[in-house]
Protein backbone atom coordinates (compact mmCIF):
# COMPACT_ATOMS: atom_id res chain seq x y z
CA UNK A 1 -13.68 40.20 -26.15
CA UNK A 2 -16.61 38.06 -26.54
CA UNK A 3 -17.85 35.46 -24.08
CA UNK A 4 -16.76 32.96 -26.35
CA UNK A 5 -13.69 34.37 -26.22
CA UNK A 6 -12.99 34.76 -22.83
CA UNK A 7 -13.67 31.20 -22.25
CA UNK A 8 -11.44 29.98 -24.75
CA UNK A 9 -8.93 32.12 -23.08
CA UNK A 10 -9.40 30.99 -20.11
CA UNK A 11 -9.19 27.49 -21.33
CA UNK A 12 -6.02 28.41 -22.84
CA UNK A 13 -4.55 29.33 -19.65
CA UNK A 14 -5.97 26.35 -17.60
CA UNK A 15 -4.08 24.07 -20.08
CA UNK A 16 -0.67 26.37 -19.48
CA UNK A 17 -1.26 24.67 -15.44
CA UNK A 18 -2.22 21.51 -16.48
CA UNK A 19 0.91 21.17 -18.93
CA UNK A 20 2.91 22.64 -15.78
CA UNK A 21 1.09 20.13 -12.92
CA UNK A 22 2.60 17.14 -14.39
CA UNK A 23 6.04 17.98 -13.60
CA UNK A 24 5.30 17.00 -9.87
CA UNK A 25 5.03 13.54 -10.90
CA UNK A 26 8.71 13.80 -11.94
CA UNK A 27 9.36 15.11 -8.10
CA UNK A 28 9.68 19.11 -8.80
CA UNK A 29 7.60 20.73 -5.49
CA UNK A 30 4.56 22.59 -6.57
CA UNK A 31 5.81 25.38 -4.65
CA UNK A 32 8.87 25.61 -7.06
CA UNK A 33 6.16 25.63 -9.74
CA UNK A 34 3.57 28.10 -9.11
CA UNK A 35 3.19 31.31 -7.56
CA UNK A 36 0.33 32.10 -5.46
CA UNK A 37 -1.00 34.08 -8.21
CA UNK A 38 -0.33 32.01 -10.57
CA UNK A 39 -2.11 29.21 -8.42
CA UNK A 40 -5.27 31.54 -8.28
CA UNK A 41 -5.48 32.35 -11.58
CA UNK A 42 -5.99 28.54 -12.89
CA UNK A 43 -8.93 28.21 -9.84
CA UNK A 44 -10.31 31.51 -11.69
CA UNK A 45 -10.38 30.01 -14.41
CA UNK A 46 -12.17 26.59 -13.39
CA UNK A 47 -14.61 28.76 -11.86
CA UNK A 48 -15.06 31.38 -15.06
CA UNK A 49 -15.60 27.88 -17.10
CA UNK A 50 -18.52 26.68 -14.27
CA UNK A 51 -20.96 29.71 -14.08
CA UNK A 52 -22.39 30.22 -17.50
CA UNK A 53 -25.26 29.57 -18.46
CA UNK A 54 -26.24 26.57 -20.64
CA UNK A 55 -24.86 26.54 -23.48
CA UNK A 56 -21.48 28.26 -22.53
CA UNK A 57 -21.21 26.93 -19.16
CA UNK A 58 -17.80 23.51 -19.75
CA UNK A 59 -18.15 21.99 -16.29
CA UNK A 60 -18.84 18.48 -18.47
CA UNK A 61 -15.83 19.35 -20.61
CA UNK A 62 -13.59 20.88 -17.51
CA UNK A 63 -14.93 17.09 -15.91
CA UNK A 64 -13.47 15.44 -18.84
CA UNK A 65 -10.44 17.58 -19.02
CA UNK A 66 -9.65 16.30 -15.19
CA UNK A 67 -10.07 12.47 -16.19
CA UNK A 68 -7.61 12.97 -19.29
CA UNK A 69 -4.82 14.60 -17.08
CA UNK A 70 -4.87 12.02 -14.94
CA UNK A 71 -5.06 9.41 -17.98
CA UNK A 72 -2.08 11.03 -19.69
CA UNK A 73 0.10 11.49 -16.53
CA UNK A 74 -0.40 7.57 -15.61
CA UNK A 75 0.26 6.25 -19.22
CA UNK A 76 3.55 9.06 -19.84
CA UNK A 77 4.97 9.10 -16.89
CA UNK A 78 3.92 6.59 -14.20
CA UNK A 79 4.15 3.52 -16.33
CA UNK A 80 7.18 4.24 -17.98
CA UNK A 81 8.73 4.80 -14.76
CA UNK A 82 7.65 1.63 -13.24
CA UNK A 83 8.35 -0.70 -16.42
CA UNK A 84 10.65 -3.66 -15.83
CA UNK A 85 11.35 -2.67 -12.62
CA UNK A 86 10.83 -5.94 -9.75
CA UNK A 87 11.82 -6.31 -6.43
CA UNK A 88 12.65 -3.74 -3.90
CA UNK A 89 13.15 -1.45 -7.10
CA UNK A 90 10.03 -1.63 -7.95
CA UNK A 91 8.42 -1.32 -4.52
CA UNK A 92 10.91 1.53 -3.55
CA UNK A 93 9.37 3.27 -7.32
CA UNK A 94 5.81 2.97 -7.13
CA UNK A 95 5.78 4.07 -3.70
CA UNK A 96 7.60 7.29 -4.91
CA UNK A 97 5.38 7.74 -7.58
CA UNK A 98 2.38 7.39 -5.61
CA UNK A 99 3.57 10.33 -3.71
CA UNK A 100 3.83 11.97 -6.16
CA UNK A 101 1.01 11.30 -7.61
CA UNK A 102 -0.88 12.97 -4.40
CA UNK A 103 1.08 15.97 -4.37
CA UNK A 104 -0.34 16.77 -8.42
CA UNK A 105 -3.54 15.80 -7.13
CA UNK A 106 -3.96 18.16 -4.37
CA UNK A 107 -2.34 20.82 -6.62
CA UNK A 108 -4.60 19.90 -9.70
CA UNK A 109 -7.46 19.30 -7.08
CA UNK A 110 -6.75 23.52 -6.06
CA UNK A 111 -7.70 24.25 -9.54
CA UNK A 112 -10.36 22.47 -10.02
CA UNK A 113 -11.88 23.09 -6.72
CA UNK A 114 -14.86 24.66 -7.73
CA UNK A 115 -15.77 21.88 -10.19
CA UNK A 116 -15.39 19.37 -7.61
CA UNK A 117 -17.75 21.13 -5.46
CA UNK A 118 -20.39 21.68 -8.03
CA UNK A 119 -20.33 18.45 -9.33
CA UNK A 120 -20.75 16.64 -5.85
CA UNK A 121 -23.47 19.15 -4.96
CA UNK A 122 -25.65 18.20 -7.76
CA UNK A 123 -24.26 15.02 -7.87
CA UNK A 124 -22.66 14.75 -11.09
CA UNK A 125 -19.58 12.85 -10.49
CA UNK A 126 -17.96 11.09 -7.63
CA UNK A 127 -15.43 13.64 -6.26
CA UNK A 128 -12.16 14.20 -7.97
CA UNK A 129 -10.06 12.88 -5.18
CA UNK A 130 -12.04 9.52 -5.43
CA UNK A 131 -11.90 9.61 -9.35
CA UNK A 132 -8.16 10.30 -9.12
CA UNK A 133 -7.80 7.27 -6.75
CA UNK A 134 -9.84 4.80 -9.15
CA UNK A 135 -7.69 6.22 -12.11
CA UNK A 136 -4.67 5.35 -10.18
CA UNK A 137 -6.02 1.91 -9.21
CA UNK A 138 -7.25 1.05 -12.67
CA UNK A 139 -4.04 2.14 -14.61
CA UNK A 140 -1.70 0.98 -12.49
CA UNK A 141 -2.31 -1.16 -9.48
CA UNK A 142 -4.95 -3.85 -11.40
CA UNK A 143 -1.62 -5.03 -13.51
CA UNK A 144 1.66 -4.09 -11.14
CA UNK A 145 -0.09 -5.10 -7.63
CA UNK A 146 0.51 -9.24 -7.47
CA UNK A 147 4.60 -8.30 -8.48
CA UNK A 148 4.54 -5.24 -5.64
CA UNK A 149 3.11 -8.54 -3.09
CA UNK A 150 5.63 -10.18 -4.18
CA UNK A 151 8.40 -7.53 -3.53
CA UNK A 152 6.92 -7.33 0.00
CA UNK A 153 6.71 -10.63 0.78
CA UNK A 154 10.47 -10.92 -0.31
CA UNK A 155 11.44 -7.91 1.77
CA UNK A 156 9.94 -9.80 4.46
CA UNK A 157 11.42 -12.90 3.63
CA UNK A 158 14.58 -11.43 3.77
CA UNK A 159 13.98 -9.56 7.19
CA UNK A 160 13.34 -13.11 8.61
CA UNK A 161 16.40 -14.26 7.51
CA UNK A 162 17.88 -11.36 9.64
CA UNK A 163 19.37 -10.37 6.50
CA UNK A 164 19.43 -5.83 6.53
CA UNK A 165 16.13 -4.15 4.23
CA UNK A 166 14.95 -1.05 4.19
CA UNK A 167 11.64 -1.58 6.30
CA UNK A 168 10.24 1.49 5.63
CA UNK A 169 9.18 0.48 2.29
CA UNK A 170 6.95 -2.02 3.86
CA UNK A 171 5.52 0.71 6.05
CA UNK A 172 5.09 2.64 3.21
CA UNK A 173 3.31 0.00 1.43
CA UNK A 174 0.78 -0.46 4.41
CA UNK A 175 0.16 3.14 4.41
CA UNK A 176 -1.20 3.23 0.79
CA UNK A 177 -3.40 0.22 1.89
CA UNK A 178 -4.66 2.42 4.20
CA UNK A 179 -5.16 5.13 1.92
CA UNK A 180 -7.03 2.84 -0.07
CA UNK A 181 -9.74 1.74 1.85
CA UNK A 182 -8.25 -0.02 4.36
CA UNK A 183 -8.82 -3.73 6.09
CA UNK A 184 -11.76 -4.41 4.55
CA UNK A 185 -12.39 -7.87 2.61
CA UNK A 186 -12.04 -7.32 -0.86
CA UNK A 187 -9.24 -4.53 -0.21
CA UNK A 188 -5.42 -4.25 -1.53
CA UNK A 189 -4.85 -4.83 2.33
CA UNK A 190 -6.97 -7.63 2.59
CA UNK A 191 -5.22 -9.44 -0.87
CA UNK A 192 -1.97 -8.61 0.68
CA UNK A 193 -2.82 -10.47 4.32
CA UNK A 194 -4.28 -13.70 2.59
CA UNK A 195 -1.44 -13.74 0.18
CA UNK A 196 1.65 -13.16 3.81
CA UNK A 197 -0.35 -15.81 5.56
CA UNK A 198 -0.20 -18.34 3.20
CA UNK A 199 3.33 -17.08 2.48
CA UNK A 200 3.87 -17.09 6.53
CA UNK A 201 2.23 -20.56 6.67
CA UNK A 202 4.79 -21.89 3.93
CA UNK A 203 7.78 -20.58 5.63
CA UNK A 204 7.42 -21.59 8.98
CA UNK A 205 6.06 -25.19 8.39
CA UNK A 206 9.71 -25.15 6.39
CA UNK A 207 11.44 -23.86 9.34
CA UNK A 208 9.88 -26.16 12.37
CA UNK A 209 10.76 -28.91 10.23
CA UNK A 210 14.34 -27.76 9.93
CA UNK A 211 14.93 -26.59 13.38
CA UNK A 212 13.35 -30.36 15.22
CA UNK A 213 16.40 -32.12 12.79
CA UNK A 214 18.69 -29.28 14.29
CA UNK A 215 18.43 -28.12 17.54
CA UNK A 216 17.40 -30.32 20.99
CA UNK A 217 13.56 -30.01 22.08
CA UNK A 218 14.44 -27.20 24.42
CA UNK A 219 16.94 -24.83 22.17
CA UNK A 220 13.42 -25.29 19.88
CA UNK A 221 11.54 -23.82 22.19
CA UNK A 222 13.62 -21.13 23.00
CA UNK A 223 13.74 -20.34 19.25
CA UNK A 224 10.17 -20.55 18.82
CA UNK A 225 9.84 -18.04 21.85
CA UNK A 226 12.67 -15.66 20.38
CA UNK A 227 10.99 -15.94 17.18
CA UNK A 228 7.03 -14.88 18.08
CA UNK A 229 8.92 -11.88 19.70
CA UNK A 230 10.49 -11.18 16.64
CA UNK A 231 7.94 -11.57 14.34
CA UNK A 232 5.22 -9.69 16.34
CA UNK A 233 7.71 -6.56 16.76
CA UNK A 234 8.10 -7.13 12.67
CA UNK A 235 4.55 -7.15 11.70
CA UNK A 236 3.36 -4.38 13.93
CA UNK A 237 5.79 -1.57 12.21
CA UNK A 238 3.07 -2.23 9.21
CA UNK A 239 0.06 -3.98 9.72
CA UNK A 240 -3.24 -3.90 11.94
CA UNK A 241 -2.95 -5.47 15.09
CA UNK A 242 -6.23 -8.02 13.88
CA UNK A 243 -3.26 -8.77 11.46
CA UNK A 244 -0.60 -9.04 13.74
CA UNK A 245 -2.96 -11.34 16.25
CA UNK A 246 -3.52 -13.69 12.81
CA UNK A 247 0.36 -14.29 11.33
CA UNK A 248 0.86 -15.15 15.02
CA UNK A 249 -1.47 -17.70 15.21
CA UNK A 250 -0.69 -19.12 12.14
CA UNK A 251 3.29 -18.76 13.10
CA UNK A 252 2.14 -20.57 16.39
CA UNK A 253 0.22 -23.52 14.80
CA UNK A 254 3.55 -24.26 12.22
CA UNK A 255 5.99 -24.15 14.94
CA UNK A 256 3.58 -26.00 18.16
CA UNK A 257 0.77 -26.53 17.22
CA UNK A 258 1.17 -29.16 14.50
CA UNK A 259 4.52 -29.84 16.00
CA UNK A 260 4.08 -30.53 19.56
CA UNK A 261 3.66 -34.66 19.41
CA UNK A 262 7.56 -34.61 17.85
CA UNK A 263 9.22 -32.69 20.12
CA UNK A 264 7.70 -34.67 23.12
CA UNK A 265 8.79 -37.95 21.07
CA UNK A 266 11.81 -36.08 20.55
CA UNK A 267 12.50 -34.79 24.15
CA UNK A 268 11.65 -38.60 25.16
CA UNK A 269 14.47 -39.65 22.84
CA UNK A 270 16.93 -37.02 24.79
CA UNK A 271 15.69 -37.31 28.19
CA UNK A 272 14.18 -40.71 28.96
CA UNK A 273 11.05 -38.50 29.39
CA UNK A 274 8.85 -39.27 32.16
CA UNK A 275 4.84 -38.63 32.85
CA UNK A 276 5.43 -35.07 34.72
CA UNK A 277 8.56 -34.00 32.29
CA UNK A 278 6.02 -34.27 28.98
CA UNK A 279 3.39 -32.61 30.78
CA UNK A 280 5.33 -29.54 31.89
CA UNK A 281 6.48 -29.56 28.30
CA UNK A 282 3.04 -29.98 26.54
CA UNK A 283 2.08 -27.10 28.86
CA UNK A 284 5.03 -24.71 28.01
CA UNK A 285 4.05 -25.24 24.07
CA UNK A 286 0.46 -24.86 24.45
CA UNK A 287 0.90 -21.67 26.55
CA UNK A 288 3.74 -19.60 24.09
CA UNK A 289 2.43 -15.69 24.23
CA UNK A 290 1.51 -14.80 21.05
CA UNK A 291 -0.69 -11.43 22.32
């Protein structure tokens, strides 16, 4: 067989694994999949493809063969499986399909090993795992992310409301933040905390409002103390403590902080407040734990 030929060939037989790859997305184990050989054989190939010389040798082609796999397995099967979904649905999906997603990527990223180091040595390319992250984000997170916030933000909403959710999608959620760069400003995490505070700010100047019509100065206090408890041991199953340290703050300025002169007129209404009662209770709101 020619050269020519055995690069076709082996072509051929790297597009037999590709075709086979996508099937994780659907949630089949690559394990179930491919056989060590089998496994091998495709890395052979990728490597058989990247050694010849110029003009034979496809690492530009194999590069372009990596982008369209991921292309195809976002618009086919990731899309599809996230269209008209909203709410928990859709927050309980794309988290599924994002692991998914990973598991073809470390399977496709075994084949194409070789590429990925050549490329980064000589500087070609960015490496695959970072291309297969932008694909990701570009196909799919630029359009679906402000209706996943807002499945969060419900989910916490609802866990507020002591009503039963399934937190570990929020956990799950703050994990892929992670995996995608993290706290920084300009980040998925960093849209998702400006969009909860605001959302956090809403909520609770709606709540201290309710609760002063409701309850007696000191059942409000109480409340406000059961409820930094409840909110810190909330937010820390998912976000960074910086983040924590912020909602509490804010949760703190809704409830005392822009509160505090009506519940002392309030407790004055109750209690025929005198000078030492409204200082004792100007301290206790000033000094709530919120660390």
């Amino acid at each position: 067989m020619s050269n020519r030929g055995k690069l076709e060939e082996s072509m051929k037989t790297l597009e037999e694994g590709i075709k086979k790859v996508k099937f994780i997305l659907d949630g089949y184990p690559a394990c179930k999949l491919f056989t060590s050989e089998e496994y091998m054989r495709y890395y052979d190939c990728v490597y058989l493809l990247c050694v010849q010389p110029p003009p034979f040798d496809l690492s530009a082609e194999l590069l372009n063969r990596y982008h369209a796999t991921l292309d195809e397995s976002i618009n086919l099967k990731v899309l599809p499986s996230l269209k008209d979904k909203s709410g928990t649905s859709l927050l309980a999906e794309f988290l599924r399909i994002w692991t998914n997603y990973k598991a073809m990527l470390k399977c496709l990223g075994g084949f194409f090993l070789y590429l990925d180091k050549k490329c980064t040595d000589q500087k070609r390319s960015a490496p695959l795992k970072e291309i297969a992250f932008s694909c990701f984000q570009n196909g799919v997170c630029n359009d679906l992310l402000p209706k996943i916030f807002d499945a969060a933000l419900l989910l916490i909403s609802q866990d507020r409301r002591e009503e039963p959710i399934d937190r570990s999608l929020l956990q799950g959620l703050s994990n892929f933040f992670v995996e995608n760069d993290g706290p920084k400003k300009g980040t998925y995490y960093h849209m998702f905390e400006e969009k909860l505070l605001t959302d956090t700010s809403s909520c609770y100047a709606r709540i201290a409002s309710e609760w002063l019509h409701s309850y007696s100065s000191a059942d409000y206090i109480l409340k406000v103390e059961r409820c930094l408890n409840d909110e810190k041991g909330r937010l820390s199953q998912f976000l960074y403590p910086s983040s924590v340290e912020k909602l509490l703050q804010v949760v703190h300025l809704k409830l005392i902080g822009e509160m505090t002169s009506q519940l002392i007129e309030k407790q004055k209404a109750e209690n025929n407040l005198n000078s030492t009662r409204y200082q004792e209770l100007l301290s206790r709101c000033a000094n709530l734990n919120i660390g």
